[in-house]
N, C-alpha and C. Protein backbone atom coordinates (compact mmCIF):
# COMPACT_ATOMS: atom_id res chain seq x y z
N UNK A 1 -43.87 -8.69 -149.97
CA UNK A 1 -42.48 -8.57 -150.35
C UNK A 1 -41.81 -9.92 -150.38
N UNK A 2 -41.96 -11.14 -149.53
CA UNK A 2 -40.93 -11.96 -149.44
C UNK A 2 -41.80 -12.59 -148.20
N UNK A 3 -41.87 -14.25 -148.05
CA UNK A 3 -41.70 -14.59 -147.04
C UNK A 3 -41.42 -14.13 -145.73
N UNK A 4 -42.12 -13.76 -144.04
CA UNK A 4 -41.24 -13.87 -143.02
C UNK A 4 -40.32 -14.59 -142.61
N UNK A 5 -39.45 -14.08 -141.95
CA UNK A 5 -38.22 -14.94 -141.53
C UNK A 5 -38.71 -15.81 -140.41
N UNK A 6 -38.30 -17.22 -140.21
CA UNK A 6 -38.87 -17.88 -139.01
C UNK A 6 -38.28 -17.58 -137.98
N UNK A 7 -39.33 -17.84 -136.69
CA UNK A 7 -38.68 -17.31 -135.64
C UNK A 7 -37.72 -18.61 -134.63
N UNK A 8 -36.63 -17.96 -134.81
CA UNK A 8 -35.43 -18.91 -134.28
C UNK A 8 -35.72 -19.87 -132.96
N UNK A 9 -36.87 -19.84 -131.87
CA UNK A 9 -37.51 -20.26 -131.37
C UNK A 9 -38.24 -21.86 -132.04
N UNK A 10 -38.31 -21.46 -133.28
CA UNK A 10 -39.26 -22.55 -133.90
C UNK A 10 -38.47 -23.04 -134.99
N UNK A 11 -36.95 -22.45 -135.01
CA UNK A 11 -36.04 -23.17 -136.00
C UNK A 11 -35.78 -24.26 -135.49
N UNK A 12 -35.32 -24.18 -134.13
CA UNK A 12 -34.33 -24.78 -133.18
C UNK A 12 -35.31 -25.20 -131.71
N UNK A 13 -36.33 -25.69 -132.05
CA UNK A 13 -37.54 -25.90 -131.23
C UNK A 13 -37.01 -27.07 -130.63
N UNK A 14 -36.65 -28.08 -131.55
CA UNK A 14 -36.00 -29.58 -130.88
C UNK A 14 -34.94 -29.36 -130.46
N UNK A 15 -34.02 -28.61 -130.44
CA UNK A 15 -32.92 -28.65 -130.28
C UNK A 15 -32.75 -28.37 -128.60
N UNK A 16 -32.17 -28.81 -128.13
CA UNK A 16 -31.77 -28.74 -126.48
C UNK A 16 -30.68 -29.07 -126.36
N UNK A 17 -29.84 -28.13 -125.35
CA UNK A 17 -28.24 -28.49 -125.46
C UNK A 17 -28.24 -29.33 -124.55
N UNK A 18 -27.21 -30.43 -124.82
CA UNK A 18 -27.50 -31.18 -123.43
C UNK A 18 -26.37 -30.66 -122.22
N UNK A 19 -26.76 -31.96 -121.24
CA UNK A 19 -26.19 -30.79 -119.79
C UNK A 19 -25.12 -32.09 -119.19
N UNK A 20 -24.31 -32.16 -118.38
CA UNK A 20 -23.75 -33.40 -117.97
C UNK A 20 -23.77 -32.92 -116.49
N UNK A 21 -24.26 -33.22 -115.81
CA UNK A 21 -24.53 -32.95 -114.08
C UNK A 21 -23.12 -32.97 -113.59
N UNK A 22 -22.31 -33.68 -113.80
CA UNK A 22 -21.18 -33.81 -113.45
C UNK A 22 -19.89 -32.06 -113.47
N UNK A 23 -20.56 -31.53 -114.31
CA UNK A 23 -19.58 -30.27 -114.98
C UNK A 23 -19.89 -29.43 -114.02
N UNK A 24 -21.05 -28.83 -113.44
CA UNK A 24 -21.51 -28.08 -112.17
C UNK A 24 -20.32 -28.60 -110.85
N UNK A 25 -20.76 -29.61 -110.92
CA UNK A 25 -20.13 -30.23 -109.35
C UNK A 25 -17.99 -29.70 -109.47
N UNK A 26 -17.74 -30.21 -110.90
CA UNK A 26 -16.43 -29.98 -111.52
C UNK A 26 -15.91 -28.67 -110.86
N UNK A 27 -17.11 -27.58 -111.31
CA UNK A 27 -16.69 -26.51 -110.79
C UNK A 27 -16.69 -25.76 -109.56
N UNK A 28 -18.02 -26.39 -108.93
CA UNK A 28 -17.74 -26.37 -107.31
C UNK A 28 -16.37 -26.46 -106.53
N UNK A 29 -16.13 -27.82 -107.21
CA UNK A 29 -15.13 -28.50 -106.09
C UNK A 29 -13.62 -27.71 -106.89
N UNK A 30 -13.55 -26.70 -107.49
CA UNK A 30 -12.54 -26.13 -108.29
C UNK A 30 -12.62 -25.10 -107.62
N UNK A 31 -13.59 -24.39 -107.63
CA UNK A 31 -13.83 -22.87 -106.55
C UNK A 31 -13.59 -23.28 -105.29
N UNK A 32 -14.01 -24.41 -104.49
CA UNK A 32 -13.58 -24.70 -103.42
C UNK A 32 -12.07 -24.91 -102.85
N UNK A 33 -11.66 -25.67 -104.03
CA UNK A 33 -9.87 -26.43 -103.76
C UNK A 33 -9.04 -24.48 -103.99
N UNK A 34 -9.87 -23.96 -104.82
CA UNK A 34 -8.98 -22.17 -104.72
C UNK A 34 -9.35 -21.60 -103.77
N UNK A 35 -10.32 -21.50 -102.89
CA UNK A 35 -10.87 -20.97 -102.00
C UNK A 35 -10.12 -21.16 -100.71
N UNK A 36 -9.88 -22.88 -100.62
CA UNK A 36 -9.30 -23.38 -99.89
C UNK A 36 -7.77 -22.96 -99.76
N UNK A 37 -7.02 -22.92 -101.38
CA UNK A 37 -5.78 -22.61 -101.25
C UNK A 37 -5.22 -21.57 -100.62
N UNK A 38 -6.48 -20.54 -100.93
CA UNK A 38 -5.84 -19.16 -100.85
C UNK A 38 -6.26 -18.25 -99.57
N UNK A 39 -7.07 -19.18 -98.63
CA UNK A 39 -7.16 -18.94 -97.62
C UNK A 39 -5.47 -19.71 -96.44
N UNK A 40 -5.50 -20.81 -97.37
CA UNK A 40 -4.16 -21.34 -97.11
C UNK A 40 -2.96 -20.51 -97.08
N UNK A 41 -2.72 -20.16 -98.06
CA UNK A 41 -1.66 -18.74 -98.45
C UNK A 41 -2.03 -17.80 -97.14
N UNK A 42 -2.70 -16.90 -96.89
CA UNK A 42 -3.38 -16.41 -96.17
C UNK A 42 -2.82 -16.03 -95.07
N UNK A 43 -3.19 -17.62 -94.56
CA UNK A 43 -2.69 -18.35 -93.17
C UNK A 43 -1.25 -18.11 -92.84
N UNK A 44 -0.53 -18.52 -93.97
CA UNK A 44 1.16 -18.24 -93.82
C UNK A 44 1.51 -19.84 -94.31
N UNK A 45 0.73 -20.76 -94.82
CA UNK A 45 1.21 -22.21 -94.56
C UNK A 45 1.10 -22.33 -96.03
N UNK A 46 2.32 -22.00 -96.50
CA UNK A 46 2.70 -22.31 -98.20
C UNK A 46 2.48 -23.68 -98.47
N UNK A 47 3.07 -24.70 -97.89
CA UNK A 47 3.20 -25.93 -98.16
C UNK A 47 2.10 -26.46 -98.61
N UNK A 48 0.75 -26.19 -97.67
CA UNK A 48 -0.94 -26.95 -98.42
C UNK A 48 -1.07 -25.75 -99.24
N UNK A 49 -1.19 -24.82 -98.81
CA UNK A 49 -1.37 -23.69 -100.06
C UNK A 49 -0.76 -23.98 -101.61
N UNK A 50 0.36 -24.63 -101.57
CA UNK A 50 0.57 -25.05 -103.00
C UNK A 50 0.05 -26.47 -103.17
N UNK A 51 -0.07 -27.28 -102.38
CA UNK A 51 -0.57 -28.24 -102.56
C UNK A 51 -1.96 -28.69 -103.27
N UNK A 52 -3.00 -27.36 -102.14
CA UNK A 52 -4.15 -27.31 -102.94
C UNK A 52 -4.26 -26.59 -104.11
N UNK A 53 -3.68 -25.33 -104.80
CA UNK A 53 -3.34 -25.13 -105.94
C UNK A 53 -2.85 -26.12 -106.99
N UNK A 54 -1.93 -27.44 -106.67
CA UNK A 54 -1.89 -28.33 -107.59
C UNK A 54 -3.06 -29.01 -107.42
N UNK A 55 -3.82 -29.20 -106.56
CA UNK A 55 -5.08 -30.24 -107.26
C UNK A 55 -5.98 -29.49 -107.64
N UNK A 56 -6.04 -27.97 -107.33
CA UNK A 56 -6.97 -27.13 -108.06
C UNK A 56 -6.88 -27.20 -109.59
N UNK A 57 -5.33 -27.45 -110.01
CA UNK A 57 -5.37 -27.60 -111.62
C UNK A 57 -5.68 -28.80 -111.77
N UNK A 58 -5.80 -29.95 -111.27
CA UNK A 58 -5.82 -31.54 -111.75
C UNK A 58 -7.65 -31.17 -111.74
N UNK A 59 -8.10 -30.86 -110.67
CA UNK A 59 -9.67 -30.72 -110.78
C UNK A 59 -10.17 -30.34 -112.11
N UNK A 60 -9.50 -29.06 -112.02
CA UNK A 60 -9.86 -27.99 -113.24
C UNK A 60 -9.72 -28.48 -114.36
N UNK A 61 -8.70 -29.56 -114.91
CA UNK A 61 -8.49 -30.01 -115.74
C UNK A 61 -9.65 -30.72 -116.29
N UNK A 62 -10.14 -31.78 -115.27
CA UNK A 62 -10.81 -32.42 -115.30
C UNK A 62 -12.20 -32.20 -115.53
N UNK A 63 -12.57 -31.19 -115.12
CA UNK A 63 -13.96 -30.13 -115.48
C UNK A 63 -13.84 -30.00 -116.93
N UNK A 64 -12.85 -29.82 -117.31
CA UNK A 64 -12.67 -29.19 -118.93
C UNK A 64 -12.57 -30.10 -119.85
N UNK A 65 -12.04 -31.32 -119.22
CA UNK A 65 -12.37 -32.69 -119.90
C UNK A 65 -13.82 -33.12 -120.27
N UNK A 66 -14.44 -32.95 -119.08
CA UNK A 66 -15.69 -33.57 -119.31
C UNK A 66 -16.61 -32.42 -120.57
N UNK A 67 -16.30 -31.47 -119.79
CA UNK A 67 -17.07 -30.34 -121.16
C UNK A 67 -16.67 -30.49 -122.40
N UNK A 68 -15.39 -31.14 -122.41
CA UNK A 68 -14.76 -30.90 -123.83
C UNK A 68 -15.73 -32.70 -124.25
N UNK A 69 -15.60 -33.43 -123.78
CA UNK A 69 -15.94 -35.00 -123.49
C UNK A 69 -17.30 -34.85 -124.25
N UNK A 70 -18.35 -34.39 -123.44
CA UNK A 70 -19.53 -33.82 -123.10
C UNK A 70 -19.87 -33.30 -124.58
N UNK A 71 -19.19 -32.26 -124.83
CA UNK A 71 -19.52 -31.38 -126.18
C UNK A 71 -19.01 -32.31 -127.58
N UNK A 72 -17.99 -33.19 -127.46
CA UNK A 72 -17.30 -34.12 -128.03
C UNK A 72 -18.84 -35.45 -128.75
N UNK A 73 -19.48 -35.65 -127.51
CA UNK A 73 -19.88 -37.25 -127.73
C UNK A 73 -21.91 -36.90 -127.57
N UNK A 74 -22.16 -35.35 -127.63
CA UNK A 74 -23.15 -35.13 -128.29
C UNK A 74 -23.11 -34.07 -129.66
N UNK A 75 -22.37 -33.75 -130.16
CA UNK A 75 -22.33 -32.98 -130.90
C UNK A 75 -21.66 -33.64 -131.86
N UNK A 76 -21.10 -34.71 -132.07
CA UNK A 76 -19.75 -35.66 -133.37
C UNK A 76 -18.76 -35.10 -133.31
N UNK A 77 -18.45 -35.60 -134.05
CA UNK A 77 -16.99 -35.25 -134.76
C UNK A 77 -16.77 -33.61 -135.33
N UNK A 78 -16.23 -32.78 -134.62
CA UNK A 78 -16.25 -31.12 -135.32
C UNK A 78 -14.72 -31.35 -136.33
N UNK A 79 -14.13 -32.08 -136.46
CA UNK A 79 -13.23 -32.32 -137.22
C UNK A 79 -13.51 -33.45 -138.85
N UNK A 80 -14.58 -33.77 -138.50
CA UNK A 80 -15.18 -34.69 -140.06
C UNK A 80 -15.62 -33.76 -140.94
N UNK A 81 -15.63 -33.74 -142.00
CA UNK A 81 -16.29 -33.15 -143.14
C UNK A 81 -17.90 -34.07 -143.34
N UNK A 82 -18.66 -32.93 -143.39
CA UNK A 82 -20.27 -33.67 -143.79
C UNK A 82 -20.28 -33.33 -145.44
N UNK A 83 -21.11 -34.40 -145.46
CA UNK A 83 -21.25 -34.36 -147.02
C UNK A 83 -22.74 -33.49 -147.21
């Protein structure tokens, strides 16, 4: 009838996404700084409780940087036109 279709295994054989070690740890220390907060809350002691909630977002931010970074500076430009 037609050619088999290749198996996507052997399309994308080279292909490996890459990984940045750094993005794991990002999210550790993000689950931790909430973990931390909200055991804070918890406690009754608002003051670090919001405290660590603001660096939970500066962390978090920062996790999402690098992924965005990360996905940015192996993958090009997703905003160029290829010819």
């Amino acid at each position: 009838m037609g050619e088999p279709e290749p198996n996507l295994e052997e399309f994308f054989e080279d292909k490996r996404p890459p990984r940045n070690p750094l993005v794991p740890v990002g999210a550790l220390m993000t689950a931790g700084v909430l973990t931390a907060g909200l055991i804070s809350f918890r406690q009754g002691n608002s003051q670090l409780g919001q405290k660590l909630m603001r660096a939970r977002v500066v962390v978090q931010g920062a996790t999402v940087a690098l992924m965005v970074g990360t996905a940015y500076y192996y993958g090009g430009n997703p905003w160029k036109k290829s010819i």
